[in-house]
C-alpha atoms as a PDB file:
ATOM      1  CA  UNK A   1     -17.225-134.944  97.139  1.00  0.00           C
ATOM      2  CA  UNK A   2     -18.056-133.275  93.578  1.00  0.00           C
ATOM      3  CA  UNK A   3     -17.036-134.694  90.381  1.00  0.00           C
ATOM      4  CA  UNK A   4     -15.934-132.292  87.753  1.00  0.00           C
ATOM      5  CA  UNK A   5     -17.666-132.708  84.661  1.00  0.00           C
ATOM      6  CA  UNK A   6     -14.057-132.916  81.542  1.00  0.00           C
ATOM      7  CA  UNK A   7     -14.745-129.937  79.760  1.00  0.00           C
ATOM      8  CA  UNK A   8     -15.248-130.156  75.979  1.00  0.00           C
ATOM      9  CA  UNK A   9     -15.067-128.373  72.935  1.00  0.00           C
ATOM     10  CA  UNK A  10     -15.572-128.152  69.299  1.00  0.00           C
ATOM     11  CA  UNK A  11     -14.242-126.494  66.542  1.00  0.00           C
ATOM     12  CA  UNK A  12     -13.766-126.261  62.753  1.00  0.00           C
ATOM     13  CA  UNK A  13     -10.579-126.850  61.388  1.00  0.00           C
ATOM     14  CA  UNK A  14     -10.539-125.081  57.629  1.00  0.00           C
ATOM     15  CA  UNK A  15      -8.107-126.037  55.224  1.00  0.00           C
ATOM     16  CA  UNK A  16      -7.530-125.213  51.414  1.00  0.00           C
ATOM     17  CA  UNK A  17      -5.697-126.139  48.424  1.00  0.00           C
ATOM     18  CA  UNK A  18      -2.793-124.106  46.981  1.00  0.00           C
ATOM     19  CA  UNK A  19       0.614-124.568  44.665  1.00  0.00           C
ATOM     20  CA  UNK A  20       2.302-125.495  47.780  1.00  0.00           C
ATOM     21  CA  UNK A  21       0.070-128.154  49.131  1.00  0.00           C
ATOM     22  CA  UNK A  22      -2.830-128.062  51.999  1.00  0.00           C
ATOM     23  CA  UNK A  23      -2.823-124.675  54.772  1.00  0.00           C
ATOM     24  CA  UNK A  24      -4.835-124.495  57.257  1.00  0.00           C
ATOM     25  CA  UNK A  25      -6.243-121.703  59.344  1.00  0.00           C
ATOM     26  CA  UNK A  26      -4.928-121.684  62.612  1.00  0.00           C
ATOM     27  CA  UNK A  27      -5.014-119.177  65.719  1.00  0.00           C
ATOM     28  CA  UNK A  28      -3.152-117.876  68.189  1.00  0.00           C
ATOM     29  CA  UNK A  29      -3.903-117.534  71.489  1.00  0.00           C
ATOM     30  CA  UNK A  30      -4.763-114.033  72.831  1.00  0.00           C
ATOM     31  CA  UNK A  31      -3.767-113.264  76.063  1.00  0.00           C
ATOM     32  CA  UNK A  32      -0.455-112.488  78.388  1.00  0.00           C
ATOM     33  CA  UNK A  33       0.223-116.607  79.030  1.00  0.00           C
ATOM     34  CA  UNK A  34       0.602-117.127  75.499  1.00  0.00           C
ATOM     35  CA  UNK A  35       1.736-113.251  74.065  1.00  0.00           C
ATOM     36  CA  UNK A  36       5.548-114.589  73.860  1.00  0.00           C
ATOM     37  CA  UNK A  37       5.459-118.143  73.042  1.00  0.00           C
ATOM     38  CA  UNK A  38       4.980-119.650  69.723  1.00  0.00           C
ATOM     39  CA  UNK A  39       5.215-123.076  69.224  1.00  0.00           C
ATOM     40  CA  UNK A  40       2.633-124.921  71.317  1.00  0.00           C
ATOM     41  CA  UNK A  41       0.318-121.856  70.859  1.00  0.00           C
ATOM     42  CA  UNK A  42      -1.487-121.955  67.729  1.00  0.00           C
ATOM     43  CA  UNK A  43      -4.695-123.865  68.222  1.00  0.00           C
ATOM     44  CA  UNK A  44      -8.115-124.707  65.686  1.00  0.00           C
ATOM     45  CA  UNK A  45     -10.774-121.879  66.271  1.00  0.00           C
ATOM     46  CA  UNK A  46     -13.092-123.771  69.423  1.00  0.00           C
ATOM     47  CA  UNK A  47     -14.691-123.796  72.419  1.00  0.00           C
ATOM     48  CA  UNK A  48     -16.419-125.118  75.037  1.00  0.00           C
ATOM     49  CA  UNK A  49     -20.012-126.278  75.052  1.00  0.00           C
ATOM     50  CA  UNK A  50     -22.635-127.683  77.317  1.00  0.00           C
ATOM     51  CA  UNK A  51     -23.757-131.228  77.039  1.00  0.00           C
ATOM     52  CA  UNK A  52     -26.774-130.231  75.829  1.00  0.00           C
ATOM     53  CA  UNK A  53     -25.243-128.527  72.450  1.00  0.00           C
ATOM     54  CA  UNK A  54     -24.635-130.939  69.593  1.00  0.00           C
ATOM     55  CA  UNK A  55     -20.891-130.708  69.463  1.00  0.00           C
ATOM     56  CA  UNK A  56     -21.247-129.546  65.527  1.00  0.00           C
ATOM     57  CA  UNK A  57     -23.195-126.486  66.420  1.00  0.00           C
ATOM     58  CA  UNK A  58     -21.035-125.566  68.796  1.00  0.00           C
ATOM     59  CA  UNK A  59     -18.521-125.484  66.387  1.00  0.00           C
ATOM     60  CA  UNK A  60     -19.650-123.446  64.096  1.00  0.00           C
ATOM     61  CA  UNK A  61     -21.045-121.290  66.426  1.00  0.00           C
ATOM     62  CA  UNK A  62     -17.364-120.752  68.455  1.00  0.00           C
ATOM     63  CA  UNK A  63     -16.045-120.159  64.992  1.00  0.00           C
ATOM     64  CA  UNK A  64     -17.648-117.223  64.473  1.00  0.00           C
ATOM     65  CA  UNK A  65     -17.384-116.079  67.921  1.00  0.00           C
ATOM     66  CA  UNK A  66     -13.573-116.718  68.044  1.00  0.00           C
ATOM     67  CA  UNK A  67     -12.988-115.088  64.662  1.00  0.00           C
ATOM     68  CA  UNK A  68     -16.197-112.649  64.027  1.00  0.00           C
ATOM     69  CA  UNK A  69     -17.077-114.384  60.655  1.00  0.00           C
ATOM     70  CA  UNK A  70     -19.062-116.610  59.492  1.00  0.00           C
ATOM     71  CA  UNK A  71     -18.556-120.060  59.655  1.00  0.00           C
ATOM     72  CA  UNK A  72     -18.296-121.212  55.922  1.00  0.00           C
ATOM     73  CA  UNK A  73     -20.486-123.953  54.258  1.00  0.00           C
ATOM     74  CA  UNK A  74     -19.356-127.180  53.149  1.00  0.00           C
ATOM     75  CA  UNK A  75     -18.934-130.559  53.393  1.00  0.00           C
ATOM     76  CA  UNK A  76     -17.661-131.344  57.047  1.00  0.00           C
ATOM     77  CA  UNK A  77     -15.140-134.140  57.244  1.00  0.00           C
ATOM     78  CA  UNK A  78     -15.353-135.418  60.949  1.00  0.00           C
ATOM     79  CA  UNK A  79     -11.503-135.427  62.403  1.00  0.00           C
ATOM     80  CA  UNK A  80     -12.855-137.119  65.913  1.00  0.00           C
ATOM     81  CA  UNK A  81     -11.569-136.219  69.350  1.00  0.00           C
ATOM     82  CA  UNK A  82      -8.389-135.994  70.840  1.00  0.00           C
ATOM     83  CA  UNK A  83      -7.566-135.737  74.838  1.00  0.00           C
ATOM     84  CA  UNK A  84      -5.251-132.297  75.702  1.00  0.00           C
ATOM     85  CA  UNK A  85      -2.529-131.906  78.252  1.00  0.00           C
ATOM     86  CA  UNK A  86      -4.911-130.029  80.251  1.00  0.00           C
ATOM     87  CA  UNK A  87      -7.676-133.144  80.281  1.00  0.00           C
ATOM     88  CA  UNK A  88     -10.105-131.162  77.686  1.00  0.00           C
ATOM     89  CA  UNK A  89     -11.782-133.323  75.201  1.00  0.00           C
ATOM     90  CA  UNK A  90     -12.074-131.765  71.428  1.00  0.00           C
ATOM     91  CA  UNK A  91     -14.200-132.876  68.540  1.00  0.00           C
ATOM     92  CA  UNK A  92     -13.076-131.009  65.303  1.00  0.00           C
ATOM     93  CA  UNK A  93     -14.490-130.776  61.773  1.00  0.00           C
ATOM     94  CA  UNK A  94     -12.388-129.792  58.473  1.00  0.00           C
ATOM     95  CA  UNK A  95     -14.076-128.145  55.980  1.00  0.00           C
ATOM     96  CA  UNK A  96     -12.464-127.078  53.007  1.00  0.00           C
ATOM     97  CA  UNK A  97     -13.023-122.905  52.116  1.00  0.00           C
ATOM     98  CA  UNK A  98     -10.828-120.295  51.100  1.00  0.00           C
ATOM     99  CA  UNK A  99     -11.773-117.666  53.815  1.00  0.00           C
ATOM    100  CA  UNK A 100     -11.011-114.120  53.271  1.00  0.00           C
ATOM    101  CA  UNK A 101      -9.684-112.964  56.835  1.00  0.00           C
ATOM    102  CA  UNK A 102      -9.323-109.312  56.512  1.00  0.00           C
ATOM    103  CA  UNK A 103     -12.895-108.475  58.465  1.00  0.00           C
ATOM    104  CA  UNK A 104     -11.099-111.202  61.405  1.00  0.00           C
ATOM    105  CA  UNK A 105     -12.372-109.787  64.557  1.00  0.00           C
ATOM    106  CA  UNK A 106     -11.521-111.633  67.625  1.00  0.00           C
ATOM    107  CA  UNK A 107     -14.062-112.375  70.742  1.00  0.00           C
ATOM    108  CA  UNK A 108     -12.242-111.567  73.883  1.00  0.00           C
ATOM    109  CA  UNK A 109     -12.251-112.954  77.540  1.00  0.00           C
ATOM    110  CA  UNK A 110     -12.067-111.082  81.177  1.00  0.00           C
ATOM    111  CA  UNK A 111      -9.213-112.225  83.467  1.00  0.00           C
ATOM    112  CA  UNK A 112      -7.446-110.595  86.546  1.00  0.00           C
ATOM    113  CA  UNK A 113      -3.806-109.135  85.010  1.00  0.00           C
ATOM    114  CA  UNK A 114      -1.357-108.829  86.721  1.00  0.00           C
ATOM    115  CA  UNK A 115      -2.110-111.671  88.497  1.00  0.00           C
ATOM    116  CA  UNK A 116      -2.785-110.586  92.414  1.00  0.00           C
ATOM    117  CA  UNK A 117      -3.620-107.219  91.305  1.00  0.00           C
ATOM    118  CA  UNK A 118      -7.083-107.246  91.685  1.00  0.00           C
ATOM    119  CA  UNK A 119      -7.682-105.494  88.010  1.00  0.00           C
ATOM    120  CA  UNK A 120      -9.492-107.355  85.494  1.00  0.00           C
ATOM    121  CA  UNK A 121      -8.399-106.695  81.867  1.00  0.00           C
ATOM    122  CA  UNK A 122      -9.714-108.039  78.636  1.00  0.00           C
ATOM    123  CA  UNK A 123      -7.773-109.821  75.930  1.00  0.00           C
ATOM    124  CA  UNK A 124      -8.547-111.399  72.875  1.00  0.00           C
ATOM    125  CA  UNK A 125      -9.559-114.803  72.223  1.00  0.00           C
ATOM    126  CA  UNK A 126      -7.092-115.073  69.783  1.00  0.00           C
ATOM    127  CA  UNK A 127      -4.957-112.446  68.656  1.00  0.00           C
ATOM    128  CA  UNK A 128      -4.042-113.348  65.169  1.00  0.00           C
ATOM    129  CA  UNK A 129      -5.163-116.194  62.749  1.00  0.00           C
ATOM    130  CA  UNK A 130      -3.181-117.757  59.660  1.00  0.00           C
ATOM    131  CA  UNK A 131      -3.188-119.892  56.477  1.00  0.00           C
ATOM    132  CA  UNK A 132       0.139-122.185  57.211  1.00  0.00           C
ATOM    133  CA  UNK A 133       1.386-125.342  55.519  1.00  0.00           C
ATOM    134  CA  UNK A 134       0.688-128.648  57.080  1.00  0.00           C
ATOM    135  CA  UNK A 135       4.546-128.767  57.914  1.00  0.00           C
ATOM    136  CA  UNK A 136       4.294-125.466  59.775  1.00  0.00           C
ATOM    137  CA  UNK A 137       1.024-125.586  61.291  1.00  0.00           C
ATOM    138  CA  UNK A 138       2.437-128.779  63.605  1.00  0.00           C
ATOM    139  CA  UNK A 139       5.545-127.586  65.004  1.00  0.00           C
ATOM    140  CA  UNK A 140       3.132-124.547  65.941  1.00  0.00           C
ATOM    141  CA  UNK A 141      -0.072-125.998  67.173  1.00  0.00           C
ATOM    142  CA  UNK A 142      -1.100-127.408  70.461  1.00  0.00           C
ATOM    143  CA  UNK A 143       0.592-130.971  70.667  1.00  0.00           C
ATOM    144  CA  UNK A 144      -2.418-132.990  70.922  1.00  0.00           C
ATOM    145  CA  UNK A 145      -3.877-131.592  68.311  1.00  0.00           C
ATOM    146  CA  UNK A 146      -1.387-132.318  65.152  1.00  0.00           C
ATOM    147  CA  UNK A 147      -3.747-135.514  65.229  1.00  0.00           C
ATOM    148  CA  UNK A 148      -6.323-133.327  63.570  1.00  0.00           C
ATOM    149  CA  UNK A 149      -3.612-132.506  60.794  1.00  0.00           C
ATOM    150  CA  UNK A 150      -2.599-136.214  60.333  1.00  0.00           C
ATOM    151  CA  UNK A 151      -6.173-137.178  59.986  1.00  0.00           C
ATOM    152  CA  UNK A 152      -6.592-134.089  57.495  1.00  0.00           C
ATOM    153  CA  UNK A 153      -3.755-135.156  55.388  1.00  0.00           C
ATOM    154  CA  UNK A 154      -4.445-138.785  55.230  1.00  0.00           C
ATOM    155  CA  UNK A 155      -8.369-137.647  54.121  1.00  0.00           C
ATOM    156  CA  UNK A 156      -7.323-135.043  51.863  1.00  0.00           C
ATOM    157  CA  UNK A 157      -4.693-137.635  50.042  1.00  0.00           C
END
């Protein structure tokens, strides 16, 4: 019998102050499973590492891979873990940084489209990234993590 290690990953959750209160940078998930849905599709910039990455590199290091810029300095508040749908464990960091995203380039991924077809097409990791209010950013973001938001708000008073 083999055991199947839970996947985990990491990722940095930015967020910044403006006239209307806290945004956050959220992204979208690239590819044809997510292309038409909206709510339950937005997601922090992560991804998965090996136990032998300290979870904080990791996210820093998905960051830029998932959004093709830099991941910005500053103070890291630790927002813990929460369990997805889907049994993945994440560990995410806010930091607080006003991020230009106009040079946002996306890393992609390779899967078999249409499924059955036998052709492999690439997609992007995520296909668009936005500043949204704390209101917005949960009905749009992967249920299990609005915990990240609530632990954001509550830090950020």
């Amino acid at each position: 019998m083999t055991v199947r290690a839970t996947k985990r990953s990491a990722g940095l959750l930015l967020f910044r102050h403006t006239d209307e209160g806290i945004q956050v940078l959220l992204g979208h998930m690239g590819g044809p499973l997510w292309a038409k849905k909206d709510a339950g599709a937005w997601t922090v910039p992560k991804g998965e590492y090996e136990p032998d990455e300290p979870a904080w590199q990791a996210a820093r290091r998905e960051f830029q891979e998932e959004l093709g810029l830099a991941p910005p300095d500053g103070a890291a508040v630790p927002l813990g873990e929460v369990v997805q749908k889907n049994g993945k464990i994440v560990t995410a960091w806010a930091v607080e940084a006003d991020l230009d995203l106009s040079g946002f380039t996306p890393g992609t991924f390779t899967m078999r489209w249409p499924p059955r077809s036998g052709r492999e097409q690439e997609f992007p990791e995520l296909d668009r990234v936005a500043w949204l209010g704390l209101d917005r950013a949960r009905e749009l973001v992967i249920t299990a993590q609005t915990v990240f938001l609530d632990r954001l708000a509550e830090h950020a008073g």
